[in-house]
Protein backbone atom coordinates (compact mmCIF):
# COMPACT_ATOMS: atom_id res chain seq x y z
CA UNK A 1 -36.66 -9.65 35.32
CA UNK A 2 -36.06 -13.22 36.23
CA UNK A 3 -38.53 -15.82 35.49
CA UNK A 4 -39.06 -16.28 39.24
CA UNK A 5 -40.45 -13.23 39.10
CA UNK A 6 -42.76 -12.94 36.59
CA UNK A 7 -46.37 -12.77 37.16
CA UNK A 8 -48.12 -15.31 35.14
CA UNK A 9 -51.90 -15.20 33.96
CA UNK A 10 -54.43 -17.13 32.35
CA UNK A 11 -54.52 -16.05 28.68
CA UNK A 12 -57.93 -14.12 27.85
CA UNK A 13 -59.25 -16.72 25.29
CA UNK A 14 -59.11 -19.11 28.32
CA UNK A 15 -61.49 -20.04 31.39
CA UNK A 16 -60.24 -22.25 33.96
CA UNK A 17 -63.38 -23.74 36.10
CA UNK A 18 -63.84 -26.53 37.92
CA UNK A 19 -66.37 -28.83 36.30
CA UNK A 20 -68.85 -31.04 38.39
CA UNK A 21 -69.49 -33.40 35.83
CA UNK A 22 -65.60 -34.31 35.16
CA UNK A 23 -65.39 -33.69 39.39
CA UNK A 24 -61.89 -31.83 37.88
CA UNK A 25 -60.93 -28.46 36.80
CA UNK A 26 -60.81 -27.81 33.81
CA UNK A 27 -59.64 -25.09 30.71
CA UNK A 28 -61.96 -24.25 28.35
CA UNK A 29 -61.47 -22.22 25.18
CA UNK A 30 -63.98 -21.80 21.75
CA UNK A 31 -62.73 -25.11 20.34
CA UNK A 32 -63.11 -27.31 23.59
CA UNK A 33 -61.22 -28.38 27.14
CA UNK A 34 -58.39 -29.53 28.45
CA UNK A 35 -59.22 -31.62 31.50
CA UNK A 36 -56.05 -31.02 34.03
CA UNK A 37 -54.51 -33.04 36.36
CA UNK A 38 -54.63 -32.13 39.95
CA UNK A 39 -50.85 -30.66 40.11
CA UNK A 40 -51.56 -28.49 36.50
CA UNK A 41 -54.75 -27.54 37.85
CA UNK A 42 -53.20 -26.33 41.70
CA UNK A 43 -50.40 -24.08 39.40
CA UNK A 44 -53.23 -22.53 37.07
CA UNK A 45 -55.38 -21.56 39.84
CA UNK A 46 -52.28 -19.35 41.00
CA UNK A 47 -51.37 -17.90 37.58
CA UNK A 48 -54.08 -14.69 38.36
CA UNK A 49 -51.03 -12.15 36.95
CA UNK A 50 -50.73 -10.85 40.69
CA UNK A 51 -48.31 -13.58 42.11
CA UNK A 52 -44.70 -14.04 40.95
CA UNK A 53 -43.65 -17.82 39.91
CA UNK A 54 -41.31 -17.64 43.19
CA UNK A 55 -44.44 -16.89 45.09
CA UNK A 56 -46.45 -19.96 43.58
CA UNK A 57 -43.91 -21.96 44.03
CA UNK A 58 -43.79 -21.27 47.81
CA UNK A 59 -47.33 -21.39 48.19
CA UNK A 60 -47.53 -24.90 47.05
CA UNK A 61 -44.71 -26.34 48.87
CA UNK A 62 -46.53 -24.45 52.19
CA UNK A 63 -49.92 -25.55 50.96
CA UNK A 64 -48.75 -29.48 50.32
CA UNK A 65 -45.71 -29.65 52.64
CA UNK A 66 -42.97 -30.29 49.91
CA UNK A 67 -40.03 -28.65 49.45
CA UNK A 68 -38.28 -28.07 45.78
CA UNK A 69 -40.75 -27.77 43.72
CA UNK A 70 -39.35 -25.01 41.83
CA UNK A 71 -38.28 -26.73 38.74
CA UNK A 72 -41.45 -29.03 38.18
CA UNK A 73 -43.41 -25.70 38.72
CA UNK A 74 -41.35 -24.26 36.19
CA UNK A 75 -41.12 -26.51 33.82
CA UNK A 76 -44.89 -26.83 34.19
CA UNK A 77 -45.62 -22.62 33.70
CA UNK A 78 -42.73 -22.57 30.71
CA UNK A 79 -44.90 -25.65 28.96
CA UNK A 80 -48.57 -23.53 29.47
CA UNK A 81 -46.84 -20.74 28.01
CA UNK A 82 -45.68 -22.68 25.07
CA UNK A 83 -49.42 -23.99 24.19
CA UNK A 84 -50.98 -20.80 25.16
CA UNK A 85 -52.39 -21.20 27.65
CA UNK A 86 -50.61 -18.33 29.67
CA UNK A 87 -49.59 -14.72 29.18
């Protein structure tokens, strides 16, 4: 399977919400939060295991009208993987 087509998710130990009082989404875990930029936080929301990376990546570019986002969106899903924060 190409990485295009995997189907990233949230790790379990992990709760992305958006939180009123930082008016930004957020990650929590038991030890604390990671506060998340808008463009982190618009790939995470998308990482629900059901779409494949090719199909985030074309949702965004619909969703913001850019084109080649591919390898920022990859990069991006290869880094959460590396701290955990997906499976």
């Amino acid at each position: 399977m190409s990485a295009l087509q995997t189907r990233p998710a949230v790790a379990a130990m992990f709760r992305l919400q958006f939180e009123p009082a930082q008016d930004c989404w957020v990650l929590l875990y038991p030890e604390g939060m990671v506060k998340l930029n808008t463009p982190a936080a618009e790939i995470l929301r998308r990482c629900d295991g059901r779409r494949s990376v090719e199909q985030i990546v074309d949702e965004l570019e619909q969703a913001f009208a850019q084109a080649a986002l591919r390898d920022d969106v990859c990069t991006f899903i290869d880094e959460a993987r590396q701290r955990g924060w997906l499976q």
